[in-house]
PDB file of N, CA and C in Angstrom:
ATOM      1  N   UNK A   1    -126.486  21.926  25.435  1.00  0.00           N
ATOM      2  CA  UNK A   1    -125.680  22.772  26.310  1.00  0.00           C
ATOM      3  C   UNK A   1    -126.453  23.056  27.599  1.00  0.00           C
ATOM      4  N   UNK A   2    -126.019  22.901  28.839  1.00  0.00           N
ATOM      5  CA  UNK A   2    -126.751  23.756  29.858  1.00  0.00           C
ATOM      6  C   UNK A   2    -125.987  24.533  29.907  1.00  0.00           C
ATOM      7  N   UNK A   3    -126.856  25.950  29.604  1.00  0.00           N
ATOM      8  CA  UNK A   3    -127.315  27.104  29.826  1.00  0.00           C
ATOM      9  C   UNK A   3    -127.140  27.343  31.881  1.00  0.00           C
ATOM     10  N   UNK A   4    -127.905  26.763  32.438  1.00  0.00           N
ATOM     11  CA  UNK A   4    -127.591  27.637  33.704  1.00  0.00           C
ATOM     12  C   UNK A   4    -126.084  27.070  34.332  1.00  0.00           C
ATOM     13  N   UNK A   5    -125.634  25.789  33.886  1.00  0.00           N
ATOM     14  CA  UNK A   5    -124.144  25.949  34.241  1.00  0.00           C
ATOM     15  C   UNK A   5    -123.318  27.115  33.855  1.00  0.00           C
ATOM     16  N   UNK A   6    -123.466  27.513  32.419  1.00  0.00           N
ATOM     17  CA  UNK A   6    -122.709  27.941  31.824  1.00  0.00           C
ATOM     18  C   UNK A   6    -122.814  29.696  32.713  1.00  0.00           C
ATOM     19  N   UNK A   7    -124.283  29.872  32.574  1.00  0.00           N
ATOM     20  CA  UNK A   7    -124.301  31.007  33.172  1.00  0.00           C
ATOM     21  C   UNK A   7    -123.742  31.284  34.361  1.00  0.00           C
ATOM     22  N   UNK A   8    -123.722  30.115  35.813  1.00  0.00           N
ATOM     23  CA  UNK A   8    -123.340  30.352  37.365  1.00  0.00           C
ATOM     24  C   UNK A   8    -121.617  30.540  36.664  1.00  0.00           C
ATOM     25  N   UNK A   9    -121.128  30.092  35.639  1.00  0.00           N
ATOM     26  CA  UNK A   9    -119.966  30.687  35.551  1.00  0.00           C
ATOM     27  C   UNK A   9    -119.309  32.259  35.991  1.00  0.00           C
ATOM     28  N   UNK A  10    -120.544  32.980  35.399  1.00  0.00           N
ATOM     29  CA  UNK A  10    -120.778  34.396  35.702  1.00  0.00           C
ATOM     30  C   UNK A  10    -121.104  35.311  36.193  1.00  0.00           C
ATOM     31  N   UNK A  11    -122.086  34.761  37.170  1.00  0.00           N
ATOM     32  CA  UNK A  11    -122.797  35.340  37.888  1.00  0.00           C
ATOM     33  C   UNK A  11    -123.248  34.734  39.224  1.00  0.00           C
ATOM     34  N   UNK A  12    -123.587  35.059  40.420  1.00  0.00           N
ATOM     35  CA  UNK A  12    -123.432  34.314  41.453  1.00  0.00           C
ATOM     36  C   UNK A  12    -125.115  34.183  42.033  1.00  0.00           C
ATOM     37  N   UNK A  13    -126.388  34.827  41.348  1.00  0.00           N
ATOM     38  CA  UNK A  13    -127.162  34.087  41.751  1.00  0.00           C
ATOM     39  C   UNK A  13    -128.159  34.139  40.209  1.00  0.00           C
ATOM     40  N   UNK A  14    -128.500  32.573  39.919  1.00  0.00           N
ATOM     41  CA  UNK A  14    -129.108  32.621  38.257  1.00  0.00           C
ATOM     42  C   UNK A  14    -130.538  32.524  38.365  1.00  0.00           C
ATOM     43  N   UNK A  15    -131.338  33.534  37.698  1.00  0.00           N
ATOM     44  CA  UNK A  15    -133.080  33.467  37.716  1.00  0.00           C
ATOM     45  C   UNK A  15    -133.242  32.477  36.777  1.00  0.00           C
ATOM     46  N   UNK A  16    -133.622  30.749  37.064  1.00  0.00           N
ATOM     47  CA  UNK A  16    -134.150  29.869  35.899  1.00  0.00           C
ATOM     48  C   UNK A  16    -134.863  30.073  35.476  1.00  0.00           C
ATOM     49  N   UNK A  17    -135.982  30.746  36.122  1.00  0.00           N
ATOM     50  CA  UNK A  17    -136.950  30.901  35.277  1.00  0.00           C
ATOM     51  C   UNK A  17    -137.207  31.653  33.549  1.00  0.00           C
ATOM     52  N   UNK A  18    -135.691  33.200  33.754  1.00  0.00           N
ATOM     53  CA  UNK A  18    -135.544  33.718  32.616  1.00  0.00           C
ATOM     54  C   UNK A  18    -134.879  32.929  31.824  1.00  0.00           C
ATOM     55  N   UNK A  19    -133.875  32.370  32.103  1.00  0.00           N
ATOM     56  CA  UNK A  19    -132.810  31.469  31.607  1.00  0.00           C
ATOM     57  C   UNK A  19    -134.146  30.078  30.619  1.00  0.00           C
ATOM     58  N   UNK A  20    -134.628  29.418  31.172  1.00  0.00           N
ATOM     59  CA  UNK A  20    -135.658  28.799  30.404  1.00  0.00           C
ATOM     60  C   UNK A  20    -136.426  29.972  29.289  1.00  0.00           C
ATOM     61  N   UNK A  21    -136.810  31.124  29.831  1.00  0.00           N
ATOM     62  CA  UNK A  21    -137.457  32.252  28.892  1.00  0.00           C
ATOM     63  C   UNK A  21    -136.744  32.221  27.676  1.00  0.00           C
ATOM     64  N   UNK A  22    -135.534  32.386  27.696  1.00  0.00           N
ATOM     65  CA  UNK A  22    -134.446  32.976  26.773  1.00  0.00           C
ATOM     66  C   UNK A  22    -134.297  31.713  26.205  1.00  0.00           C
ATOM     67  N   UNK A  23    -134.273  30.506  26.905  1.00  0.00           N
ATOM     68  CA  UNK A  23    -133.803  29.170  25.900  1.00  0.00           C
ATOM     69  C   UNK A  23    -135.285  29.019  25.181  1.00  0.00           C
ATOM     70  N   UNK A  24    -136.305  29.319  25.233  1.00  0.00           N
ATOM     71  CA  UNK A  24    -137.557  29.284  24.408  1.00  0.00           C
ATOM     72  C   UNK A  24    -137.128  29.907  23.427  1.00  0.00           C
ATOM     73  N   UNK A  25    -136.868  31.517  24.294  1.00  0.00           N
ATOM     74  CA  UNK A  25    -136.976  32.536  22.817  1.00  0.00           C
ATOM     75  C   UNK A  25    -136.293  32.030  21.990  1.00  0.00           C
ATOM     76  N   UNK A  26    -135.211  31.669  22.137  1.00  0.00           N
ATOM     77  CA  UNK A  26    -134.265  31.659  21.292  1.00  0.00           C
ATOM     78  C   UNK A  26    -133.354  30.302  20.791  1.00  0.00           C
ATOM     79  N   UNK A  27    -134.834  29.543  20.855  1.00  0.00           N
ATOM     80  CA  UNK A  27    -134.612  28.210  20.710  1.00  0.00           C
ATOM     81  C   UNK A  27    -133.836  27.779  19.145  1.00  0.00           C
ATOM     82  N   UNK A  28    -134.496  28.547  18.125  1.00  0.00           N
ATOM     83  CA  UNK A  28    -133.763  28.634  16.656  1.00  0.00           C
ATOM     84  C   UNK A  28    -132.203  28.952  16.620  1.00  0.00           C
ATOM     85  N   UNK A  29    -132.530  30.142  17.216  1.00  0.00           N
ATOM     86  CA  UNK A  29    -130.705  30.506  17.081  1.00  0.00           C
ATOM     87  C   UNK A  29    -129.960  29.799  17.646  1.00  0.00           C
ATOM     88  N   UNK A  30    -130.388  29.033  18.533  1.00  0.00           N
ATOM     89  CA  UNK A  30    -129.108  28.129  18.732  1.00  0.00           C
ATOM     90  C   UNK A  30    -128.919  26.919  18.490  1.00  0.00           C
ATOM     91  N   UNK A  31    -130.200  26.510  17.628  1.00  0.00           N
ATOM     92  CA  UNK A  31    -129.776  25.728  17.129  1.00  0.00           C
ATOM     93  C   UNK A  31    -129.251  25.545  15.593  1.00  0.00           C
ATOM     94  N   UNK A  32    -128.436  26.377  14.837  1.00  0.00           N
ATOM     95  CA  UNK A  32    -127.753  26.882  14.440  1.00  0.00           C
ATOM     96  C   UNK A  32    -126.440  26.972  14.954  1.00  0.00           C
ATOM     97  N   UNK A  33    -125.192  26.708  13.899  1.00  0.00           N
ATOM     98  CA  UNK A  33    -124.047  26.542  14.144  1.00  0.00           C
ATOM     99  C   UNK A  33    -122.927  28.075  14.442  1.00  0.00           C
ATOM    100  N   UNK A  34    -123.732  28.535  13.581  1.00  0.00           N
ATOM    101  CA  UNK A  34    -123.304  29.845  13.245  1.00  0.00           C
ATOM    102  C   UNK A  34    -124.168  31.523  13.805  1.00  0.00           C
ATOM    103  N   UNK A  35    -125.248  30.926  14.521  1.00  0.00           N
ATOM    104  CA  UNK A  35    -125.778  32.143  15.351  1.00  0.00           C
ATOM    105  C   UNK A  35    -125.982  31.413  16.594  1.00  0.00           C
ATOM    106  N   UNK A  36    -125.484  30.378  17.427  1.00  0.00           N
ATOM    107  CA  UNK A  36    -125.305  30.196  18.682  1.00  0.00           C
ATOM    108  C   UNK A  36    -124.136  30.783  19.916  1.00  0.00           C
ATOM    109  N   UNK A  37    -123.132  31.248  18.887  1.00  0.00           N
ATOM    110  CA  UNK A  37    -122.425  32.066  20.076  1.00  0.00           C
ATOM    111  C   UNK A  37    -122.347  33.258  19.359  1.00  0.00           C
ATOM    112  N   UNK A  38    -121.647  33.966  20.169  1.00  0.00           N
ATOM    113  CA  UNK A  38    -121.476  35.844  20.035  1.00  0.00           C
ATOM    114  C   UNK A  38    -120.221  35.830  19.973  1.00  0.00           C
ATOM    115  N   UNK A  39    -119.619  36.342  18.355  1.00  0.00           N
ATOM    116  CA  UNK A  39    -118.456  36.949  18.521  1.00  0.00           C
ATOM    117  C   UNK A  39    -118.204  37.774  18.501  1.00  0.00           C
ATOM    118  N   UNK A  40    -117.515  38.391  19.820  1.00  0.00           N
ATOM    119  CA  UNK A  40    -117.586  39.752  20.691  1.00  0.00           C
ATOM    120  C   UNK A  40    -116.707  40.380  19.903  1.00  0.00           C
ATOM    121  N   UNK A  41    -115.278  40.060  19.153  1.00  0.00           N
ATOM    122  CA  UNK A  41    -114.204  40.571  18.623  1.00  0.00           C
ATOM    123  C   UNK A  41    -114.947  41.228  17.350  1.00  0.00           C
ATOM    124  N   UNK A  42    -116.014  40.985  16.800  1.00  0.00           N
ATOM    125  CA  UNK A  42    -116.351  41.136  15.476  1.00  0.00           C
ATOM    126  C   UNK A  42    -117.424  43.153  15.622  1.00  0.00           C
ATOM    127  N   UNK A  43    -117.141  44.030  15.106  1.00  0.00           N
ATOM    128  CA  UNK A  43    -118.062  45.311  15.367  1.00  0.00           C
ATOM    129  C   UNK A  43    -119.418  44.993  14.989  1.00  0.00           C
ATOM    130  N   UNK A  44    -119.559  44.370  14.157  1.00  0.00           N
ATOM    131  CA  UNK A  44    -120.708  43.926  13.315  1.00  0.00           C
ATOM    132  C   UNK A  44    -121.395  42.999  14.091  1.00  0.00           C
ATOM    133  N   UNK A  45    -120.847  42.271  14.473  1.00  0.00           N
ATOM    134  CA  UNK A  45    -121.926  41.285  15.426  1.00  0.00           C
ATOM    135  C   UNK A  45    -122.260  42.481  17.361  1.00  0.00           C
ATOM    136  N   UNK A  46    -121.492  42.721  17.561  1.00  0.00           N
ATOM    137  CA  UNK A  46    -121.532  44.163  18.756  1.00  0.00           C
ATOM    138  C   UNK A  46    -122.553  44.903  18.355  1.00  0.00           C
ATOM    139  N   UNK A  47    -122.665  45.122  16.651  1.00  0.00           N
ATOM    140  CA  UNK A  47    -124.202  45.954  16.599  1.00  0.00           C
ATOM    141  C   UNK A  47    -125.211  45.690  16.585  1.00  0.00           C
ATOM    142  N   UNK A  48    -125.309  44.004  15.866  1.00  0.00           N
ATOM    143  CA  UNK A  48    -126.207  43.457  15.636  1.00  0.00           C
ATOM    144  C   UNK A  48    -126.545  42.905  17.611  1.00  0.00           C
ATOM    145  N   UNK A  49    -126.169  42.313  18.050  1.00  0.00           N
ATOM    146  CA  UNK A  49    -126.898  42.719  19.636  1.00  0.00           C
ATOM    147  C   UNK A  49    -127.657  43.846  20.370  1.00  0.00           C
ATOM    148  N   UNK A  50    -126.838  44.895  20.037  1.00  0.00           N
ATOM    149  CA  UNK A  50    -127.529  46.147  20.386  1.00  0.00           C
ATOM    150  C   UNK A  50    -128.461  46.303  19.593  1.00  0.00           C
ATOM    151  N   UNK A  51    -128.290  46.092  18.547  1.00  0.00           N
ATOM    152  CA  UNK A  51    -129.651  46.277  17.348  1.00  0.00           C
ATOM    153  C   UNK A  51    -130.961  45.391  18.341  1.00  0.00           C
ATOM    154  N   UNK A  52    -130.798  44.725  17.986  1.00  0.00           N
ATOM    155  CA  UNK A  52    -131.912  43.056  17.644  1.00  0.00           C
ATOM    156  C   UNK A  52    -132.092  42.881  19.530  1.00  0.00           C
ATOM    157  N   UNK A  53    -131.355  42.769  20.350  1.00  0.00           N
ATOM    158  CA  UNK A  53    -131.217  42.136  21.639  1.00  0.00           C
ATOM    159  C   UNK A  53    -131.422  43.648  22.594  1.00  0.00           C
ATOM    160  N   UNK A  54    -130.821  44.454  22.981  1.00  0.00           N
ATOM    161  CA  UNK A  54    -130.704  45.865  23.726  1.00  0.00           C
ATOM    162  C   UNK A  54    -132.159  46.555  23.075  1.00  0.00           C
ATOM    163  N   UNK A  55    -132.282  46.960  21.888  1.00  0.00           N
ATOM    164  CA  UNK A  55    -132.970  48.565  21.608  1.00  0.00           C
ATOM    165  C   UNK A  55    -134.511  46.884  21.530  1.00  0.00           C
ATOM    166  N   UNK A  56    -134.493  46.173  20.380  1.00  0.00           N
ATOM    167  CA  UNK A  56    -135.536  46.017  20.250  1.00  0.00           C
ATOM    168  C   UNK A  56    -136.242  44.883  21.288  1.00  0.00           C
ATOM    169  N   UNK A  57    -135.617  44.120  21.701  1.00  0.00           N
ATOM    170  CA  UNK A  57    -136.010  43.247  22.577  1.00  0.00           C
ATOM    171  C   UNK A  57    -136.247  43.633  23.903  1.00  0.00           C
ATOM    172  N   UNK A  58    -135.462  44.394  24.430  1.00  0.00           N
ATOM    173  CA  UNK A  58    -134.917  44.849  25.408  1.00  0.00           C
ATOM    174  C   UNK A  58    -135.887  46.407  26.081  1.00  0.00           C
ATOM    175  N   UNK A  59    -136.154  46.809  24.831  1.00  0.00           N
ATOM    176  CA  UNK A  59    -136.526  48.189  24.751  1.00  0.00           C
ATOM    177  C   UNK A  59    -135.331  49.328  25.099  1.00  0.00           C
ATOM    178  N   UNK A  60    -134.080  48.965  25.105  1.00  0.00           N
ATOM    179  CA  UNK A  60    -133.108  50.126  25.831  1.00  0.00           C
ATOM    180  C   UNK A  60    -133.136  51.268  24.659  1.00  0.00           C
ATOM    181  N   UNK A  61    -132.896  52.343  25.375  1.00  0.00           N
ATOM    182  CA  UNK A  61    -132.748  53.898  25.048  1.00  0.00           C
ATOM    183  C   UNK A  61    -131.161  54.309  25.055  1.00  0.00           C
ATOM    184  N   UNK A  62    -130.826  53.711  25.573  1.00  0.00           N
ATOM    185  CA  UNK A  62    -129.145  54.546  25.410  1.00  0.00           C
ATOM    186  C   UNK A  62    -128.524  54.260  24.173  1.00  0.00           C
ATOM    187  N   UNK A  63    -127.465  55.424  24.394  1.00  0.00           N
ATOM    188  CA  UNK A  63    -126.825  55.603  23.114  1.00  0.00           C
ATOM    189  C   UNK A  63    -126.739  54.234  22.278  1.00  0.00           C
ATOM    190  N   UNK A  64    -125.869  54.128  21.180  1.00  0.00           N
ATOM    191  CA  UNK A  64    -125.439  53.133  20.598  1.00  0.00           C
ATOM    192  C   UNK A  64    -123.889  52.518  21.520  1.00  0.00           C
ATOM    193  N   UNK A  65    -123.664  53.564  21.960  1.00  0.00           N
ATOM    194  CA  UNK A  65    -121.762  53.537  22.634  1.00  0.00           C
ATOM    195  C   UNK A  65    -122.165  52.786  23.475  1.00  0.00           C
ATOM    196  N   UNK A  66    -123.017  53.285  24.465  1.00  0.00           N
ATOM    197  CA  UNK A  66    -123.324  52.886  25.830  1.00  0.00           C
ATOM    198  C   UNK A  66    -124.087  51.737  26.174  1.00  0.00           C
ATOM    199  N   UNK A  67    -124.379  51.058  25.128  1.00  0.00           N
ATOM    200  CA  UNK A  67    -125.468  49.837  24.919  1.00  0.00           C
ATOM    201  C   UNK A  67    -124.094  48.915  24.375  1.00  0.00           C
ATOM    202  N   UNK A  68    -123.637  49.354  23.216  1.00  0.00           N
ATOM    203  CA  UNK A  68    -122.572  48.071  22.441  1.00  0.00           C
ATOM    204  C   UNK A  68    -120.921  47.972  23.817  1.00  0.00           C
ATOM    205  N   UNK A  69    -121.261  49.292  24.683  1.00  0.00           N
ATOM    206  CA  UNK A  69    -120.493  49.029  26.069  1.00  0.00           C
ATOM    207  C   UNK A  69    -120.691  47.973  26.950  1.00  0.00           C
ATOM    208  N   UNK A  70    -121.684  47.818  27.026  1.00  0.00           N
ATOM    209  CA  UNK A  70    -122.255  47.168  28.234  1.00  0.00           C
ATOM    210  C   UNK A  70    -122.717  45.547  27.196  1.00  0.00           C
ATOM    211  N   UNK A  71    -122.730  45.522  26.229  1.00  0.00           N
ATOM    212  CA  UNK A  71    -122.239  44.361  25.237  1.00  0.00           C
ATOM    213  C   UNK A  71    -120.701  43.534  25.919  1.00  0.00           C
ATOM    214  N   UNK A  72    -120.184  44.889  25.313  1.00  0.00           N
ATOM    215  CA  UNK A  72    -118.926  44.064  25.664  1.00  0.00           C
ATOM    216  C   UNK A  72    -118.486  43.999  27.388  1.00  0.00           C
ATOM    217  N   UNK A  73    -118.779  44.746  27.997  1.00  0.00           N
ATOM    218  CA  UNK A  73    -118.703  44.572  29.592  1.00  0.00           C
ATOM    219  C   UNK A  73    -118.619  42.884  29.535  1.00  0.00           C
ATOM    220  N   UNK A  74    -119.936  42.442  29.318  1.00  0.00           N
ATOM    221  CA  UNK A  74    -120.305  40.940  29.519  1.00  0.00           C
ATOM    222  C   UNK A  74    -119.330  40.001  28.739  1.00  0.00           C
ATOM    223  N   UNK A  75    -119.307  40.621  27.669  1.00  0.00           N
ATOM    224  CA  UNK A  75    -118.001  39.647  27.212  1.00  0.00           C
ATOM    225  C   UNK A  75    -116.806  39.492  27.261  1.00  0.00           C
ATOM    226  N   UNK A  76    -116.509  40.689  27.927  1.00  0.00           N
ATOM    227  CA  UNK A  76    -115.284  40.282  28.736  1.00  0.00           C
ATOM    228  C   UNK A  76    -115.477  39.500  29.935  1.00  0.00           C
ATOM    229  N   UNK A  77    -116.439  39.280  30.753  1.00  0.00           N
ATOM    230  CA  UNK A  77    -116.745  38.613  31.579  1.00  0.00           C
ATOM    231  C   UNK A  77    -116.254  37.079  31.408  1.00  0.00           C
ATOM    232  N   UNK A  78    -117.000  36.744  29.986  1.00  0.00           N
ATOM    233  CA  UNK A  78    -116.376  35.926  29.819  1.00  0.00           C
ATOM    234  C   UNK A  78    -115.618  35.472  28.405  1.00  0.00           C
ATOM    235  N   UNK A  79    -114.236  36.191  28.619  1.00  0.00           N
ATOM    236  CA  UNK A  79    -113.244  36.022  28.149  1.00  0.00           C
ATOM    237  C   UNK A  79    -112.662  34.920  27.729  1.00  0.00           C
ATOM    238  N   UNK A  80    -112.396  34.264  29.145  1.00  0.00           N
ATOM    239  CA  UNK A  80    -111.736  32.744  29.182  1.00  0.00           C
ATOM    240  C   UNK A  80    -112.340  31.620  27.941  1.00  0.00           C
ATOM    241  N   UNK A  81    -113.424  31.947  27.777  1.00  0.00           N
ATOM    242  CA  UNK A  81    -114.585  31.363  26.987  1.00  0.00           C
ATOM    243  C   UNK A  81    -114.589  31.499  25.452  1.00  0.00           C
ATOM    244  N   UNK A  82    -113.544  31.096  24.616  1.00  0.00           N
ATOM    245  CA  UNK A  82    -113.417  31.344  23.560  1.00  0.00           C
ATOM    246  C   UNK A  82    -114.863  31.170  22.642  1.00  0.00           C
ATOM    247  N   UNK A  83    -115.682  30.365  23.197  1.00  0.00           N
ATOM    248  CA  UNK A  83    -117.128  30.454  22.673  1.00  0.00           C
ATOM    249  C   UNK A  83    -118.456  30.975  23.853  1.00  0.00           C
ATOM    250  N   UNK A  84    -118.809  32.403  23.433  1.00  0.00           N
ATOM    251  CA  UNK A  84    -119.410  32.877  24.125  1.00  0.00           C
ATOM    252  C   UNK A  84    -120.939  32.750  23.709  1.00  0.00           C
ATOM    253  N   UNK A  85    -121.997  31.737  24.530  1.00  0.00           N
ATOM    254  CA  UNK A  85    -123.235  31.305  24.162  1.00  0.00           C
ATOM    255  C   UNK A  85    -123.782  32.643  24.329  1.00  0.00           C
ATOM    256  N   UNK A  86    -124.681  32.965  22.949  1.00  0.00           N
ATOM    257  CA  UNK A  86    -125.735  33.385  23.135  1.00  0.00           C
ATOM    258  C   UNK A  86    -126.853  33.860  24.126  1.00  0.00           C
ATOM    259  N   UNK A  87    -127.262  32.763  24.532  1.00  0.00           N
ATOM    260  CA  UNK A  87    -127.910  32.959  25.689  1.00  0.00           C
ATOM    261  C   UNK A  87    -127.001  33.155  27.227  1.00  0.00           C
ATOM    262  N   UNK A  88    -126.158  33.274  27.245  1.00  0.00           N
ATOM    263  CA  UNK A  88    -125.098  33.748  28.295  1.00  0.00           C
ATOM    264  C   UNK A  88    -125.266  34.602  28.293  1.00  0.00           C
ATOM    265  N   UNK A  89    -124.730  35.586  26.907  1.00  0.00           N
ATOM    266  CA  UNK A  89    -124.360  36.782  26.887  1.00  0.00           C
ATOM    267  C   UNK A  89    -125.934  37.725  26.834  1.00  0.00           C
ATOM    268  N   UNK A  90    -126.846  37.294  26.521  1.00  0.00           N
ATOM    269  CA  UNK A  90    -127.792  37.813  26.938  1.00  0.00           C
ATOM    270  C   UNK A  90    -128.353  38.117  28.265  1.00  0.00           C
ATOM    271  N   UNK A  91    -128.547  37.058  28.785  1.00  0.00           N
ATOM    272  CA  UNK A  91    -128.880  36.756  29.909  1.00  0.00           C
ATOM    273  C   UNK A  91    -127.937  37.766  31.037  1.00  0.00           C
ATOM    274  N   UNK A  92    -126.631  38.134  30.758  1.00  0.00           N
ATOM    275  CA  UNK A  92    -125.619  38.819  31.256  1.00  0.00           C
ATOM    276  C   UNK A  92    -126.368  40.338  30.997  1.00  0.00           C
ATOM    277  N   UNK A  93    -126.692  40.571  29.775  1.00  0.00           N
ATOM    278  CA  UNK A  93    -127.307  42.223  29.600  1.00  0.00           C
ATOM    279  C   UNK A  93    -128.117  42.437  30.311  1.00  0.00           C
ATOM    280  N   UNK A  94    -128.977  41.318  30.026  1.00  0.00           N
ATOM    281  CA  UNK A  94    -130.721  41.402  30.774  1.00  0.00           C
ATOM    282  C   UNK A  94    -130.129  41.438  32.372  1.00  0.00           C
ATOM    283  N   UNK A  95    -129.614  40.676  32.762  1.00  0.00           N
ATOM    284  CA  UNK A  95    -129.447  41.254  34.445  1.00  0.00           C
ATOM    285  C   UNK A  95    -128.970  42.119  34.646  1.00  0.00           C
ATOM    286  N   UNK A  96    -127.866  43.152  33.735  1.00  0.00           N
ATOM    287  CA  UNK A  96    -127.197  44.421  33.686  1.00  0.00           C
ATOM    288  C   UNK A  96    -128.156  45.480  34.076  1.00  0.00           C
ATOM    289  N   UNK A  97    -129.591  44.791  32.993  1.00  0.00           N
ATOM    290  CA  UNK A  97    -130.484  45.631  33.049  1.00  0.00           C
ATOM    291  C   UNK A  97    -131.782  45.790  33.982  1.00  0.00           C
ATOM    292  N   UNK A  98    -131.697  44.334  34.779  1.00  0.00           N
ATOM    293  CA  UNK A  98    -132.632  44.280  35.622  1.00  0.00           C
ATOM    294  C   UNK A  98    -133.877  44.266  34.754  1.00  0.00           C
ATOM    295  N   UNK A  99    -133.657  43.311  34.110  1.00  0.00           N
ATOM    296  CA  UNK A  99    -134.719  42.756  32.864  1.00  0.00           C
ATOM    297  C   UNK A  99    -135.350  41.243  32.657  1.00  0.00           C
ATOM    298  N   UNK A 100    -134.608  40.930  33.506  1.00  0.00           N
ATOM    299  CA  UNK A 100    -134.702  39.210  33.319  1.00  0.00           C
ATOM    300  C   UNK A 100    -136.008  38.502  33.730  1.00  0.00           C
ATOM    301  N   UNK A 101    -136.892  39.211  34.467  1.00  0.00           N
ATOM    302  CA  UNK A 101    -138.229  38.983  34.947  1.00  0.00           C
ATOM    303  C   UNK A 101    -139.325  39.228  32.885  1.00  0.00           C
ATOM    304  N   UNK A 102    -138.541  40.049  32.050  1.00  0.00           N
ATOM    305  CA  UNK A 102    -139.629  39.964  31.054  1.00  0.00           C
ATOM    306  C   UNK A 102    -139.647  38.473  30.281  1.00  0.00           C
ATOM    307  N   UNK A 103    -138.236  37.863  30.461  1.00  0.00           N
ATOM    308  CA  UNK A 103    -138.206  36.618  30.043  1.00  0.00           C
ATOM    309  C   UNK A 103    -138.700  35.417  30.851  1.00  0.00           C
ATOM    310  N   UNK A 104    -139.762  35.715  31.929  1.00  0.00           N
ATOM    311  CA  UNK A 104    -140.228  34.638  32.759  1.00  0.00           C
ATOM    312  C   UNK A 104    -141.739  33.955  31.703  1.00  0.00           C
ATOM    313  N   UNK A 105    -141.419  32.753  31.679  1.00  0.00           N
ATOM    314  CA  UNK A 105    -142.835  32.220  31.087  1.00  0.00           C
ATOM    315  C   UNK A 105    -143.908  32.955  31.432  1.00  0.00           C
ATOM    316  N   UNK A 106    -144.378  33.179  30.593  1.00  0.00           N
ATOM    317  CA  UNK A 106    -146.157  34.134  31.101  1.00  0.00           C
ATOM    318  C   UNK A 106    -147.223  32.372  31.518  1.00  0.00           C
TER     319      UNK A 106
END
């Protein structure tokens, strides 16, 4: 999959450098059939992001509401997208959050 196509879908200027970060990190999960996209419709997978991706990766502090909000913000973004990559929808938080510099190769 490219990843930064998928992303300029969404966003109008893409940091490669995080975008490579995030395809490292998260080189396992996607390659996997079944933890490569995010299904946004599901509550359980909405927590498990905020869980695992927002509080611990992320370090975020806000509520649970206001974190699994800004989850779905991005996935409505992309809607059209009946399969929403992983690393999209991350990559979508992390710039929400002005975070995307922790995913630059050290």
């Amino acid at each position: 999959m490219d990843h930064l196509a998928d992303i300029r879908k969404y966003t109008s200027s893409v940091d490669e450098k995080a975008v490579q970060g995030l395809a490292k990190t998260y080189a396992l999960v996607m390659s996997k059939a079944d933890t490569r996209y995010v299904a946004a419709g599901d509550p359980e997978e909405v927590k498990r992001v905020v869980e695992n991706f927002c509080k611990k990766k992320l370090g975020r502090k806000e509520s649970d509401a206001v974190l699994a909000g800004v989850v779905q913000a991005q996935c409505e973004k992309m809607k059209a997208d009946r399969t929403k990559s992983r690393i999209t929808v991350y990559y979508l938080i992390a710039e929400h959050f002005k975070a995307l510099s922790m995913f630059h190769p050290k």
